[in-house]
Each structure stands twice: as C-alpha cells, then as structure tokens.
N, C-alpha and C. Protein backbone atom coordinates (compact mmCIF):
# COMPACT_ATOMS: atom_id res chain seq x y z
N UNK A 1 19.85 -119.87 12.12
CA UNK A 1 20.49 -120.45 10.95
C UNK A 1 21.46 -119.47 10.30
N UNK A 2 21.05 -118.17 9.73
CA UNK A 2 21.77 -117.50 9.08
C UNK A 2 21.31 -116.23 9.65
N UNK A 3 22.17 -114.90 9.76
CA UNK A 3 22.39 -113.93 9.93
C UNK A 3 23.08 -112.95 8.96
N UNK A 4 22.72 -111.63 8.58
CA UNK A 4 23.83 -111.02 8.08
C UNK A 4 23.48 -109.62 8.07
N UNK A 5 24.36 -108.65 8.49
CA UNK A 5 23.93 -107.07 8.38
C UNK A 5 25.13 -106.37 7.90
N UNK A 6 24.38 -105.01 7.68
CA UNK A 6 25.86 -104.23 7.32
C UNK A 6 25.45 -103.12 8.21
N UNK A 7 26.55 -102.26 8.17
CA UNK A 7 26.44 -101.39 8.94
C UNK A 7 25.38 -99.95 8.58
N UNK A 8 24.44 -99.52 9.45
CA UNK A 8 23.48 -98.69 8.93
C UNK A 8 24.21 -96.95 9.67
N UNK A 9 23.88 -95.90 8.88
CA UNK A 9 24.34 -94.65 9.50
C UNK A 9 23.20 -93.47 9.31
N UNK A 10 22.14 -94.20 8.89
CA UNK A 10 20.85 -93.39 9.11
C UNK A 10 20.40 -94.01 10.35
N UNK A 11 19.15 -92.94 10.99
CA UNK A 11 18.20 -93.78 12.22
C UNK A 11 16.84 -93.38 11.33
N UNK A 12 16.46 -93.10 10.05
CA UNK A 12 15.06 -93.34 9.78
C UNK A 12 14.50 -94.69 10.01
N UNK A 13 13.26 -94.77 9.93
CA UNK A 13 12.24 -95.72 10.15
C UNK A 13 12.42 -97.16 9.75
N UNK A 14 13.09 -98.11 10.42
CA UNK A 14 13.58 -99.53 9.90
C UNK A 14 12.40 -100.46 9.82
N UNK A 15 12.17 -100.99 8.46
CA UNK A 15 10.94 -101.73 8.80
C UNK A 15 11.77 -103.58 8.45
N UNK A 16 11.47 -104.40 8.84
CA UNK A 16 11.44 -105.80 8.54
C UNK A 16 10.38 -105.91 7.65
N UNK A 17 10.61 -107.12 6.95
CA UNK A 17 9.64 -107.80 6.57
C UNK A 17 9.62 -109.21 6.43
N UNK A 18 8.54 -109.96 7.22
CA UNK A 18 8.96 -110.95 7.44
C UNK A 18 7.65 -112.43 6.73
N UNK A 19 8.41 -113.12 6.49
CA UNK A 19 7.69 -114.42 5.83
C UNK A 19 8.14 -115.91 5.99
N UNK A 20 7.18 -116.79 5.82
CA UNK A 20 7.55 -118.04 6.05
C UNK A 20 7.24 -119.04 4.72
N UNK A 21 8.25 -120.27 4.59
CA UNK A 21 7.54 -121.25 3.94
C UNK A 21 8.24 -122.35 4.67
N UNK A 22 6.80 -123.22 3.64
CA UNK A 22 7.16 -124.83 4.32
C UNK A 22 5.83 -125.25 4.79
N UNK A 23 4.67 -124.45 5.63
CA UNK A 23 3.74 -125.07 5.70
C UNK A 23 3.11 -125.90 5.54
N UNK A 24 3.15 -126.24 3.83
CA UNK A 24 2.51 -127.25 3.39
C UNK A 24 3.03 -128.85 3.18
N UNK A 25 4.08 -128.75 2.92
CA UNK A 25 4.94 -129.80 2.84
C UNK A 25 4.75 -130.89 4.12
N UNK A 26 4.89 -131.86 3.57
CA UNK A 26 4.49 -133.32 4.62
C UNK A 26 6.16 -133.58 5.66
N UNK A 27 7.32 -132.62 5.56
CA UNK A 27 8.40 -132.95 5.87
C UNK A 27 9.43 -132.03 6.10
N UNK A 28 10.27 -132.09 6.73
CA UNK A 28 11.42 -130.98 7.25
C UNK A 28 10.65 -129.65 8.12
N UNK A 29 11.56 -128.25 8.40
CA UNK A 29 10.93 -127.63 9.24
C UNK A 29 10.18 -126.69 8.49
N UNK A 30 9.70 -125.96 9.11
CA UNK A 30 9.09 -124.83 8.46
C UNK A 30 10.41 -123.38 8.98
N UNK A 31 10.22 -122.72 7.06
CA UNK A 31 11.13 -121.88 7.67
C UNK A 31 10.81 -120.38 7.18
N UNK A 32 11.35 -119.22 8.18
CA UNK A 32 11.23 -118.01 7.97
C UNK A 32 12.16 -116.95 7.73
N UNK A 33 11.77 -116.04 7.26
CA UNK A 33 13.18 -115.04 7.00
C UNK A 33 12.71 -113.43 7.39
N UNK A 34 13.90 -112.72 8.10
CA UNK A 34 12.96 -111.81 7.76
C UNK A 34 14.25 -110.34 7.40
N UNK A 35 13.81 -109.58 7.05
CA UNK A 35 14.57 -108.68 5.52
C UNK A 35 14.27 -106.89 6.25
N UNK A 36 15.14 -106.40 6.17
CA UNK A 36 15.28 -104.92 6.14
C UNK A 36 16.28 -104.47 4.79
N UNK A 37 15.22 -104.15 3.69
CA UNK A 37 15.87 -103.84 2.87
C UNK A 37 16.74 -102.49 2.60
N UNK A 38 17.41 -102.21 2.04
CA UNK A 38 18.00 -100.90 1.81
C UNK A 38 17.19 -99.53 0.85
N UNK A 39 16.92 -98.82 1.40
CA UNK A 39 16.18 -97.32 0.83
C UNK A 39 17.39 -96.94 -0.62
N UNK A 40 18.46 -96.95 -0.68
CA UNK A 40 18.97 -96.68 -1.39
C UNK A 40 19.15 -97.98 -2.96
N UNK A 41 19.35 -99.06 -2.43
CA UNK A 41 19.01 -99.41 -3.45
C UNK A 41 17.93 -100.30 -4.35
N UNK A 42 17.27 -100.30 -5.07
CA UNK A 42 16.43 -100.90 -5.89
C UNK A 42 16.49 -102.71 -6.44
N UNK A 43 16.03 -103.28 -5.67
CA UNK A 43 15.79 -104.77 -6.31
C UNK A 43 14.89 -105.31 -7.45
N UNK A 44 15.19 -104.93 -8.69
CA UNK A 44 13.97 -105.32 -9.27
C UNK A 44 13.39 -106.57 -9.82
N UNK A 45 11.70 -106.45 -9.26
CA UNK A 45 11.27 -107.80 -9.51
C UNK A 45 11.31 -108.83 -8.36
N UNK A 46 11.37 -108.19 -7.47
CA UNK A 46 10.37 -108.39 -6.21
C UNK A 46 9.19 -109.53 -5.94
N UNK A 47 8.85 -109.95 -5.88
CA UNK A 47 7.87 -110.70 -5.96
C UNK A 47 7.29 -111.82 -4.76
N UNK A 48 5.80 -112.26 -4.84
CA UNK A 48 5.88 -113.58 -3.76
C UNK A 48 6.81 -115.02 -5.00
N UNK A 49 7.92 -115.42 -3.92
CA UNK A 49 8.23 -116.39 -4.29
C UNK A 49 7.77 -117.35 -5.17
N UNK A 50 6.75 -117.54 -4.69
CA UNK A 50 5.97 -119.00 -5.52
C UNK A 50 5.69 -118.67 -6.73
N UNK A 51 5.44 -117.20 -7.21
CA UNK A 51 5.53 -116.41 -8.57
C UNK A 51 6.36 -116.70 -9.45
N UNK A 52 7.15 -116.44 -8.88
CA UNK A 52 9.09 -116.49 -9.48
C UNK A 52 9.69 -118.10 -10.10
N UNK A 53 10.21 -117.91 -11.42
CA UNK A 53 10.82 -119.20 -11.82
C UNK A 53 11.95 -119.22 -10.57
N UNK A 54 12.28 -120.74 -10.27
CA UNK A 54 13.54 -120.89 -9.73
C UNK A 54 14.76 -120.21 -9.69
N UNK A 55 14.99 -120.59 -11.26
CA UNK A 55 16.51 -119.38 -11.54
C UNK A 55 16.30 -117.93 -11.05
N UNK A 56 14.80 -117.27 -11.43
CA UNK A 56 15.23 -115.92 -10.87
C UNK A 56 14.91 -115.79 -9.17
N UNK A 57 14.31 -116.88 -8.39
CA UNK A 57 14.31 -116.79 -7.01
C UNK A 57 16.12 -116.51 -6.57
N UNK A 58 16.57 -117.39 -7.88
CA UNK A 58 18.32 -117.61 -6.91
C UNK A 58 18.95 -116.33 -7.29
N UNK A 59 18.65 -115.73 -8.12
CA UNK A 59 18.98 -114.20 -8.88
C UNK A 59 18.81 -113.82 -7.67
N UNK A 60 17.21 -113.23 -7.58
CA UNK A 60 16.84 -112.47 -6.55
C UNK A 60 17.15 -112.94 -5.44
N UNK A 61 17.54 -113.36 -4.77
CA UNK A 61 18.35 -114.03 -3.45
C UNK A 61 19.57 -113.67 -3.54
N UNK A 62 20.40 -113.90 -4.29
CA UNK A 62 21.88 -113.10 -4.60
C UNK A 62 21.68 -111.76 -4.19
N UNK A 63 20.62 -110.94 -4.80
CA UNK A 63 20.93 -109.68 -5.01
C UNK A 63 20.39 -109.07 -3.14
N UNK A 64 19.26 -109.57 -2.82
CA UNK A 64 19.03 -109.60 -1.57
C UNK A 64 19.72 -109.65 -0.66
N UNK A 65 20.85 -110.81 -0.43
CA UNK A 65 21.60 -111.47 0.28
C UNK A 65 22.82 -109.96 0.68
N UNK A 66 22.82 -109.42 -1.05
CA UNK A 66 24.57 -108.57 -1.26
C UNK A 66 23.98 -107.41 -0.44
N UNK A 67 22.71 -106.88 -0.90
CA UNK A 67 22.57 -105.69 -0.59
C UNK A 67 21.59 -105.05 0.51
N UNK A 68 20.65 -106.11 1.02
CA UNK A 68 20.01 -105.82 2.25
C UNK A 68 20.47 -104.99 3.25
N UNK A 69 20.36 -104.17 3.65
CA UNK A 69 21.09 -103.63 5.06
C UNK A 69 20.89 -104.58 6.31
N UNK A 70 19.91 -105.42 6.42
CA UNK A 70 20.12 -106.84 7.15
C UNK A 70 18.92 -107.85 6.77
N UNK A 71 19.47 -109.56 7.29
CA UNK A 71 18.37 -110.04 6.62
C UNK A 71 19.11 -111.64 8.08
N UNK A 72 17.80 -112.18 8.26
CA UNK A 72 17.99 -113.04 9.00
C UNK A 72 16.94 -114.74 9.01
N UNK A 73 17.56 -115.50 8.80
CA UNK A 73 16.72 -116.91 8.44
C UNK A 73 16.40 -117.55 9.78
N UNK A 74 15.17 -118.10 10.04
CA UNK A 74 15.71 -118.97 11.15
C UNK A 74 14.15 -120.47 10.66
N UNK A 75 14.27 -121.12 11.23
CA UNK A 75 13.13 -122.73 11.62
C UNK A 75 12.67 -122.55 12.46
N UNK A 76 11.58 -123.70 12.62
CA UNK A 76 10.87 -124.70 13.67
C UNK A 76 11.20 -125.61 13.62
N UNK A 77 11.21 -126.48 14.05
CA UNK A 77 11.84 -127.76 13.40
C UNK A 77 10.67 -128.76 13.71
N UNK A 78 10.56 -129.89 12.85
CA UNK A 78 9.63 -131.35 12.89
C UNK A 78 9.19 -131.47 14.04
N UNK A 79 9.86 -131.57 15.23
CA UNK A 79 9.37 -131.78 16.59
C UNK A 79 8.57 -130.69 17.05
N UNK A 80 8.71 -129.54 16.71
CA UNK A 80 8.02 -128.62 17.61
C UNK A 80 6.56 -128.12 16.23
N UNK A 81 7.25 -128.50 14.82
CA UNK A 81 5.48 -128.37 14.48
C UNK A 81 4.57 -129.96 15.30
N UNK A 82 5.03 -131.02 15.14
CA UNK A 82 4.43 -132.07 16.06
C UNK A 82 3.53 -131.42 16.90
N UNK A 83 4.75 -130.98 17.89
CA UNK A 83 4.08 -130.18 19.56
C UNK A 83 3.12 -129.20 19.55
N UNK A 84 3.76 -128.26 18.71
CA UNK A 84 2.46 -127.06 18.51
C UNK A 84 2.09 -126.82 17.80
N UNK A 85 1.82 -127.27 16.71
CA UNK A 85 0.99 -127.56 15.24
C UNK A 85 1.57 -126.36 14.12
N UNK A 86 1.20 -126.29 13.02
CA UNK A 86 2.01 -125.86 11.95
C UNK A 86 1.95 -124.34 12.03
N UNK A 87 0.48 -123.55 12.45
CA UNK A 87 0.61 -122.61 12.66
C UNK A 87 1.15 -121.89 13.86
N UNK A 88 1.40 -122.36 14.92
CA UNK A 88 2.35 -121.57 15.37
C UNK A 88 3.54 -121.75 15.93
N UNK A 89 4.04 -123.07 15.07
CA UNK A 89 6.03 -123.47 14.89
C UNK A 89 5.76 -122.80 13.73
N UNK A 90 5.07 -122.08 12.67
CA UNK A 90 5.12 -120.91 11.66
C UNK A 90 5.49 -119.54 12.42
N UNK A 91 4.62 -119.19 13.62
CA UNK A 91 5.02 -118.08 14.20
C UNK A 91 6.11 -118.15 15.09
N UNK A 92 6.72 -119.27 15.80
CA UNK A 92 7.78 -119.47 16.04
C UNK A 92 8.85 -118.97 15.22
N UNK A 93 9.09 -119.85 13.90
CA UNK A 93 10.63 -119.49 13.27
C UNK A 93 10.13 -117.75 12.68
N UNK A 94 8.99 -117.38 12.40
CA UNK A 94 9.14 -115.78 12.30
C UNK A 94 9.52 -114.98 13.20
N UNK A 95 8.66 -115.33 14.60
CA UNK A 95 9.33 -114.76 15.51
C UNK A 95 11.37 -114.64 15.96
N UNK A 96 11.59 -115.94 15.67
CA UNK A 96 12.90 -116.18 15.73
C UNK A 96 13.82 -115.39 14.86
N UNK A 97 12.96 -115.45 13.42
CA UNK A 97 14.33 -114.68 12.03
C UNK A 97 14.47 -113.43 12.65
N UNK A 98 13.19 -112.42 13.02
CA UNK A 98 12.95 -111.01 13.51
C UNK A 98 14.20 -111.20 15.02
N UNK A 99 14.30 -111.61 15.90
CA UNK A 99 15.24 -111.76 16.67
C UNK A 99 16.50 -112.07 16.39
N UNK A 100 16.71 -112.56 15.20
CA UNK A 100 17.68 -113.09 15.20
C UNK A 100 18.57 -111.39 14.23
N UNK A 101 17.91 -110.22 13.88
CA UNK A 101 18.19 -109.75 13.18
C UNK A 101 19.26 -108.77 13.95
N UNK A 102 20.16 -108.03 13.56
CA UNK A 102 21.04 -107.74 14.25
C UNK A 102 21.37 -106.30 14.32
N UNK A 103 20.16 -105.77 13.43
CA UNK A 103 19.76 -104.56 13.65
C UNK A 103 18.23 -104.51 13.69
N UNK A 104 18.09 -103.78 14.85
CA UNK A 104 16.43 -104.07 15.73
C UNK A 104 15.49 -103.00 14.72
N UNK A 105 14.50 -103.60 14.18
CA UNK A 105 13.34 -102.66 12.78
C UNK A 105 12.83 -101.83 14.10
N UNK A 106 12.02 -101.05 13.85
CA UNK A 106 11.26 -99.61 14.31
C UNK A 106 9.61 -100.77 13.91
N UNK A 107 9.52 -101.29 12.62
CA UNK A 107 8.44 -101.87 12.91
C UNK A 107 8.49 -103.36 12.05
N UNK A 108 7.40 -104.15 11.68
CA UNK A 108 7.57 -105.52 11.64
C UNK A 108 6.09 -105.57 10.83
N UNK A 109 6.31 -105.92 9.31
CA UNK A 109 5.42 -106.17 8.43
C UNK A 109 5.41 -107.56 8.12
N UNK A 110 4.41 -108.59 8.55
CA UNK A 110 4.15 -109.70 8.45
C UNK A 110 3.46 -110.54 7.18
N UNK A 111 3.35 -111.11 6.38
CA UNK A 111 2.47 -111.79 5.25
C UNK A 111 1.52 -112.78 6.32
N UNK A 112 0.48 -112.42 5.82
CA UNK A 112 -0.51 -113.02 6.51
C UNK A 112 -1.48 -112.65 7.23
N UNK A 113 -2.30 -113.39 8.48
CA UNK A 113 -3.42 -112.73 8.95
C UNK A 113 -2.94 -112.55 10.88
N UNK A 114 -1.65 -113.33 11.33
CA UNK A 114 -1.34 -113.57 12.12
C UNK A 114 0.23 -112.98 12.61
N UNK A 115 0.35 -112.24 13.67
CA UNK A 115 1.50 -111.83 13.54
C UNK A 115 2.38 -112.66 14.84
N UNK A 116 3.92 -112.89 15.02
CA UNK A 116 4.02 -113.64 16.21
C UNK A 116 4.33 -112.57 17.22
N UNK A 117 4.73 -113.08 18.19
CA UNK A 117 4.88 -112.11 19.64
C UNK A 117 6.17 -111.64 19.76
N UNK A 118 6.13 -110.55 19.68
CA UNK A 118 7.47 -109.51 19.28
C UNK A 118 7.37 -108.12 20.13
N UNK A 119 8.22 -107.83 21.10
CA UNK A 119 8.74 -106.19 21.26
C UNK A 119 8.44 -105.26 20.49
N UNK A 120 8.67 -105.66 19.30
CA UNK A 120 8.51 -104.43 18.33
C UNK A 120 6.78 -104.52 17.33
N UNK A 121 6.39 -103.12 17.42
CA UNK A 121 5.30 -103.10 16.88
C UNK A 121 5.33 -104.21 15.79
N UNK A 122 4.30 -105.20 15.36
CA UNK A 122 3.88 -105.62 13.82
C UNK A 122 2.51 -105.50 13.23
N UNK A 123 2.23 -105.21 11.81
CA UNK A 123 1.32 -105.94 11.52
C UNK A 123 0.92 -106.44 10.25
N UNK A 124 -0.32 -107.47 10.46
CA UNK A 124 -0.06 -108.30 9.55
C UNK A 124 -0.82 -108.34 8.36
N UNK A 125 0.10 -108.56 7.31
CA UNK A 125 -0.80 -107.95 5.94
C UNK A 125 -0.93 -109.36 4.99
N UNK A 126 -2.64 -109.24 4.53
CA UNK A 126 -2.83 -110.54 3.95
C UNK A 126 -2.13 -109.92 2.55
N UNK A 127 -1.67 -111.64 2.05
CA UNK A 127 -1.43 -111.32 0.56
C UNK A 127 0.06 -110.33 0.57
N UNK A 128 0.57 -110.05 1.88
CA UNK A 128 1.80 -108.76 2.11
C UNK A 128 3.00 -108.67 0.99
N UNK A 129 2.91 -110.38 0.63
CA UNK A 129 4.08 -110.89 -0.07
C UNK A 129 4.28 -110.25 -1.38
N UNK A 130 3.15 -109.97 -2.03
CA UNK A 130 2.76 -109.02 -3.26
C UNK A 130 2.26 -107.90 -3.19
N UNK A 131 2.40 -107.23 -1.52
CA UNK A 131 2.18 -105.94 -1.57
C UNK A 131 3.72 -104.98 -0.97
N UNK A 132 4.52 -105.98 -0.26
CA UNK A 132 5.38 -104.92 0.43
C UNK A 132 6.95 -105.52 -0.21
N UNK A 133 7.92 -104.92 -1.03
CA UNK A 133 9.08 -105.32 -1.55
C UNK A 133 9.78 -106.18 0.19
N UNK A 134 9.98 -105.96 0.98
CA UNK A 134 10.35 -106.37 2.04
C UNK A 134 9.87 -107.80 2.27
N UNK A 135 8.80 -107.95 2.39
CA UNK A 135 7.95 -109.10 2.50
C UNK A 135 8.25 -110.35 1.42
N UNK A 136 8.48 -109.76 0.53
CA UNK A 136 8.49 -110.09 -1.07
C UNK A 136 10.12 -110.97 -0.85
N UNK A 137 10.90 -109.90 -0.59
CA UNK A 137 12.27 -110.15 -0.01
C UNK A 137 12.34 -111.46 0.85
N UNK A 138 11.75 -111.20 1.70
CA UNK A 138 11.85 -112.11 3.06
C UNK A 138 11.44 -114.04 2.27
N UNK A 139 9.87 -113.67 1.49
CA UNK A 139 9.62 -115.05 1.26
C UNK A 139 10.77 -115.53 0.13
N UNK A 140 11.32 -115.14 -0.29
CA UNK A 140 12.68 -115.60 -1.71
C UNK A 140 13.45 -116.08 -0.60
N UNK A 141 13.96 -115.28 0.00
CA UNK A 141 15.12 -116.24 0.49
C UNK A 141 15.17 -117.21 1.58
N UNK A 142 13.52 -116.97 1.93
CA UNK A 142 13.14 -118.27 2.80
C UNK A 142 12.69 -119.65 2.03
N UNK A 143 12.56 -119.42 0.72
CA UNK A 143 11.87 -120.61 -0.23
C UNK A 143 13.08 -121.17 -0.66
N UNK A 144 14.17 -120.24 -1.10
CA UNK A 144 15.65 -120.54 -1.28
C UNK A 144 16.08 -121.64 -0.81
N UNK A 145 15.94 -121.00 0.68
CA UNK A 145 16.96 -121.66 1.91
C UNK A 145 16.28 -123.21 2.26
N UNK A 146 15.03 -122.86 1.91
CA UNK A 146 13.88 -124.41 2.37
C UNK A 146 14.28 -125.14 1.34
N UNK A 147 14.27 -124.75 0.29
CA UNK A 147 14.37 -125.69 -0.93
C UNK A 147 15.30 -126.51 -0.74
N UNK A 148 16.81 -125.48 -0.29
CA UNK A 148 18.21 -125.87 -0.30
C UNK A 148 17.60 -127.01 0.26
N UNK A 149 17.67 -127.10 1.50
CA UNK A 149 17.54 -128.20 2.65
C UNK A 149 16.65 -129.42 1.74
N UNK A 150 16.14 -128.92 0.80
CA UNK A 150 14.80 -130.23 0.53
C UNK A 150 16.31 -131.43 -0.49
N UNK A 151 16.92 -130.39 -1.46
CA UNK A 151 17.96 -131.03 -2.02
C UNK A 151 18.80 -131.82 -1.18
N UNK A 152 19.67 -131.16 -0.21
CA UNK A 152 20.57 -132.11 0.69
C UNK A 152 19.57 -133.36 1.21
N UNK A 153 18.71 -132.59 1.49
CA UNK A 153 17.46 -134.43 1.52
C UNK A 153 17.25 -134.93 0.92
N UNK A 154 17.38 -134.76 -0.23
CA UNK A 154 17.36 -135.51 -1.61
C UNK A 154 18.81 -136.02 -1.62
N UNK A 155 19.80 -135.92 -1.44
CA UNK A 155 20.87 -136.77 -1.75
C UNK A 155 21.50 -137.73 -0.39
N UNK A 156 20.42 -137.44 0.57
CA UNK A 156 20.08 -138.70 1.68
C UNK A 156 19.55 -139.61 1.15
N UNK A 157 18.16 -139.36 0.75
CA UNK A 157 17.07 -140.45 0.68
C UNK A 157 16.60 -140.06 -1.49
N UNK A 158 17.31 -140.24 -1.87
CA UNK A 158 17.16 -140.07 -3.72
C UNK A 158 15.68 -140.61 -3.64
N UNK A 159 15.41 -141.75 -3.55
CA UNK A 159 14.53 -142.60 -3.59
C UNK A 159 12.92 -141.45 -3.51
N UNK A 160 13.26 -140.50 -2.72
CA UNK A 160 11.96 -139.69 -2.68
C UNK A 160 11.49 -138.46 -3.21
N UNK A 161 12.47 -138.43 -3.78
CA UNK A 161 12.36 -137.07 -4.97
C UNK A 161 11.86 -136.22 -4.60
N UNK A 162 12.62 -135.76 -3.13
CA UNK A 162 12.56 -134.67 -3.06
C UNK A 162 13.07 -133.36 -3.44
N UNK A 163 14.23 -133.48 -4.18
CA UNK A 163 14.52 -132.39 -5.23
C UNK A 163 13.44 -131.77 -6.34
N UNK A 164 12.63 -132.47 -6.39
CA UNK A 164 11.28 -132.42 -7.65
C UNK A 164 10.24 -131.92 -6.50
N UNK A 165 9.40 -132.48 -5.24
CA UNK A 165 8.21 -131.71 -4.89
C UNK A 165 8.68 -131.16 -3.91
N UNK A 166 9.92 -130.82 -2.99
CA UNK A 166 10.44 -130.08 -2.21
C UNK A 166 9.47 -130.33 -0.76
N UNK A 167 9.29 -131.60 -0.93
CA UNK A 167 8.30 -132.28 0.47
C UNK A 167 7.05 -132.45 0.27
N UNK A 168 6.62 -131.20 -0.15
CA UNK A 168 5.06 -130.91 -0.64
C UNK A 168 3.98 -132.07 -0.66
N UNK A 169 3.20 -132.38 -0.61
CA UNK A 169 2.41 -133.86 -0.51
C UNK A 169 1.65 -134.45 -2.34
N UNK A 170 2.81 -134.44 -2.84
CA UNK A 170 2.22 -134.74 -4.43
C UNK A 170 2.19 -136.35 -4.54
N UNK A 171 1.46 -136.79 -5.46
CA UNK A 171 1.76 -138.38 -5.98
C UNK A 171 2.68 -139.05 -5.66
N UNK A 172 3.95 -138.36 -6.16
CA UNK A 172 5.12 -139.03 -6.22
C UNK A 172 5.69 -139.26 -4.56
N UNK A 173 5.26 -138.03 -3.77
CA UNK A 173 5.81 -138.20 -2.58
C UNK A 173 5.07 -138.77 -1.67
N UNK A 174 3.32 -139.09 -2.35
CA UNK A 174 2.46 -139.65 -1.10
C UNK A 174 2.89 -141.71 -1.31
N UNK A 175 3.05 -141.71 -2.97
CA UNK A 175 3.60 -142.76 -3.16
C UNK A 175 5.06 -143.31 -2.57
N UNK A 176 5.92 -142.47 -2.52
CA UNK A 176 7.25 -143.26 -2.01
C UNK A 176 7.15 -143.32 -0.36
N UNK A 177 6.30 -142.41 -0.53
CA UNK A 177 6.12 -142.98 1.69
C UNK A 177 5.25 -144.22 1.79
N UNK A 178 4.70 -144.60 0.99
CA UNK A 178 4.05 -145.72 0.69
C UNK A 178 5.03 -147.17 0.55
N UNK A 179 6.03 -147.07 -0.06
CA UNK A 179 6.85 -147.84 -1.15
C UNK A 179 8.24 -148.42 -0.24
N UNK A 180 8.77 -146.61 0.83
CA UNK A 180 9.66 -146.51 1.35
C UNK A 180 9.56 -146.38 2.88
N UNK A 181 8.75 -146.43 3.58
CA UNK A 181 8.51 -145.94 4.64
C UNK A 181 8.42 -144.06 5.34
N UNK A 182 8.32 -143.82 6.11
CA UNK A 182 8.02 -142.70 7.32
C UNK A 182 9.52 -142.14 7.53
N UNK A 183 10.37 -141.33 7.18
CA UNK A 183 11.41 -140.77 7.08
C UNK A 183 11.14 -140.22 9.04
N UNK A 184 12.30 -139.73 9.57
CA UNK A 184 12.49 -139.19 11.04
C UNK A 184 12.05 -137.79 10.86
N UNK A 185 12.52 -137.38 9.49
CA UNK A 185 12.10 -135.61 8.80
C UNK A 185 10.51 -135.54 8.81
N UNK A 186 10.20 -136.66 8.25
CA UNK A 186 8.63 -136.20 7.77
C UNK A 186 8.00 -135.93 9.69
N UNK A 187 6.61 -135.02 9.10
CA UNK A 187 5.52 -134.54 10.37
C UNK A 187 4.47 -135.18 10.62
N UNK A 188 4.79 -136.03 11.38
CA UNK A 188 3.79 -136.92 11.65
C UNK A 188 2.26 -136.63 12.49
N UNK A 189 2.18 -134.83 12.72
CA UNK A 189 1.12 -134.79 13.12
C UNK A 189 0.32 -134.66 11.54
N UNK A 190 0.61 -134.78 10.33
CA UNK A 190 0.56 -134.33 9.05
C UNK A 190 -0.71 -135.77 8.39
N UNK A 191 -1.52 -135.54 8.57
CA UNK A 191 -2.87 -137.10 7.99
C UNK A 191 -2.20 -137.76 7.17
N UNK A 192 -1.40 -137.67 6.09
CA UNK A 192 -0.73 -138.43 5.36
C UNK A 192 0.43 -139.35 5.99
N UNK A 193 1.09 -138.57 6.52
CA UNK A 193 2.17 -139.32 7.51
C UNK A 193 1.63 -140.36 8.46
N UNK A 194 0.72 -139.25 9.14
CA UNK A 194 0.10 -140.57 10.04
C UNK A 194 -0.47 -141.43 9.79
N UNK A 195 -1.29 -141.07 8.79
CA UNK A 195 -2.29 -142.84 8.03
C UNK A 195 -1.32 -143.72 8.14
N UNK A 196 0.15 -143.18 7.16
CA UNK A 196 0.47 -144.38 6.79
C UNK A 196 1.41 -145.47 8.39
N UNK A 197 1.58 -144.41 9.24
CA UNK A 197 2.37 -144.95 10.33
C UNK A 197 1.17 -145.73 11.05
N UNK A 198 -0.21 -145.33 10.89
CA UNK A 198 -1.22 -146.02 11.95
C UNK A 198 -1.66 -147.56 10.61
N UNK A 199 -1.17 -147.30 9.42
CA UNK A 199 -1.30 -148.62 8.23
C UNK A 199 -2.44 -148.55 7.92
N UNK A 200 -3.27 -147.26 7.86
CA UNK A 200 -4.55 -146.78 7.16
C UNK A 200 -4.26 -146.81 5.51
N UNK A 201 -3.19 -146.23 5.00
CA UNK A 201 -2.86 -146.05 4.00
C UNK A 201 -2.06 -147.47 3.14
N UNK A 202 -2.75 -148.35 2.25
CA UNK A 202 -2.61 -149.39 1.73
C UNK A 202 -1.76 -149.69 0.37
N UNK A 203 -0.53 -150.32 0.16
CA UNK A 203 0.28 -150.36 -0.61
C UNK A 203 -0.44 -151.02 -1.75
N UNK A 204 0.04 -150.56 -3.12
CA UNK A 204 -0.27 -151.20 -4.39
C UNK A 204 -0.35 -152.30 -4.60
C-alpha cells in the first residue's frame, strides 16, 4: 500500500516496530504497519492507538509519517482472512509492511504474543504497543490508514455508518446488515456475517 524512507548514514542497530489493526471489525482488510523510527528525533506522546483521541492519532501520524527514517503499510485482504482466518491474514499483512520496508531493521519488535515469518530476527511483546515508541508508532498509522478506508466506505454505502463504528460489530452495524444486506467487504467467515447470509439472524 504505502512505503516511505529517507535516507539513513548511520549502520547502528535498526529496529522496526510493527502492529496491526482491524481484527475485530466484521469488514474490510486487516491492516499493518511497520515503523523504524528516528534516534534523533523525539515524537511526543506515543501511544497504543486506541488510547489516543482521533485528532491527536492524525497529529501523531503527521509527525510519524515526516520524520520516521522509514515506515511501511501493507493488508490482508477479506478473501484471504476468509481462507486463513483472522489470525494469520494478521500475520500476513505484518509480515508484508516489514518487507515492504525499504530499509531492512537489524531486528523486528512485534505487539503481541505471535510473531510472523521473517529473515530478520523478531520478537513478540505482549501489550508492546504501550511499551516500545516504535510499536506505538506502527499501530497510529495503521488505525489511521484503516480508518481512512472505513470512511471512503462510508461514502459507498452511507447507509452503514461506517464512518461512526469503523466496521467494528456494534448495534448500529449488526443492525444495518440486517436492514441492508451482506456488503462484498464484509468477512463472512465472521458469525455475524454468516448468520445473517445462512438467515439465522431475523429482521425486526
């Protein structure tokens, strides 16, 4: 999806840090990012995403974006969580952002309990997102970039407000799949999706 580096003129110790969102959400892909931040300069206020008001996720994403020494986004997409279930089209698009990065880390700090299959040493730290600025890095501008996508889906299908639960499986969104039908986006290996495609799930 996205790529971007600058040029580095040290060879100390490059670490990534890498994270995913989207998991939970009944729809679109799941997506990951992963971040080699810069030693020289200071981002402050860091944080796991889901912490962070909106406005300052897009702050902190700006400032990420300008000054990272590299940072790389990539998906899974609907079909392949289908195929290989959520956790590992999760280790998929991580594996992918870390490849996709365009300067190769020395090592690979993961959020979580699971790391994906990578060349380069990783490992994986529960809770990482609130322990390693990198990590911290990585989930902002992957919640960013997911969100983005949930909006442009929102001005497909208005009707499902997805600008408001960003897919997520709330009332409003278990109701309009109810109201509106099974979108091509939504994950139909997902119990909600499928009830309603097998007509388990009964309209008002």
């Amino acid at each position: 999806m996205i790529n971007r580096c600058l040029v580095i003129v040290s060879t100390k110790l490059l670490v990534a840090g890498v994270d995913e969102v989207g998991r939970g959400p009944l729809i679109g892909p799941v997506v990951a990012a992963a971040v080699i931040l810069n030693p020289a300069v200071d981002i402050v206020g860091l944080a796991d995403s889901k912490k962070l008001t909106e406005k300052r996720r897009l702050q902190l994403d700006a400032q990420i974006r300008e000054h990272a020494l590299c940072f790389a986004i990539a998906s899974a997409s609907v079909e392949e969580i289908d195929r290989l279930n959520i956790l590992h089209a999760s280790l998929l698009a991580m594996r992918r952002a870390v490849e996709k990065l365009n300067i190769k880390p020395n090592h690979v700090l993961v959020d979580g309990n699971r790391c994906p299959e990578l060349s380069i040493p990783c490992e994986a730290v529960v809770g990482g997102d609130a322990l390693h600025a990198n990590i911290s890095a990585a989930s902002i501008i992957a919640k960013v970039a997911r969100d983005q996508m949930m909006v442009e889906l929102h001005q497909q299908y208005p009707d499902y407000g997805f600008d408001r639960h960003k897919g997520y499986p709330t009332k409003d969104h278990l109701q309009a799949i109810q109201n509106f039908g099974v979108l091509d986006q939504h994950r139909r290996s997902f119990k909600p999706v499928r009830q309603c495609l097998e007509g388990l799930i009964k309209h008002d």
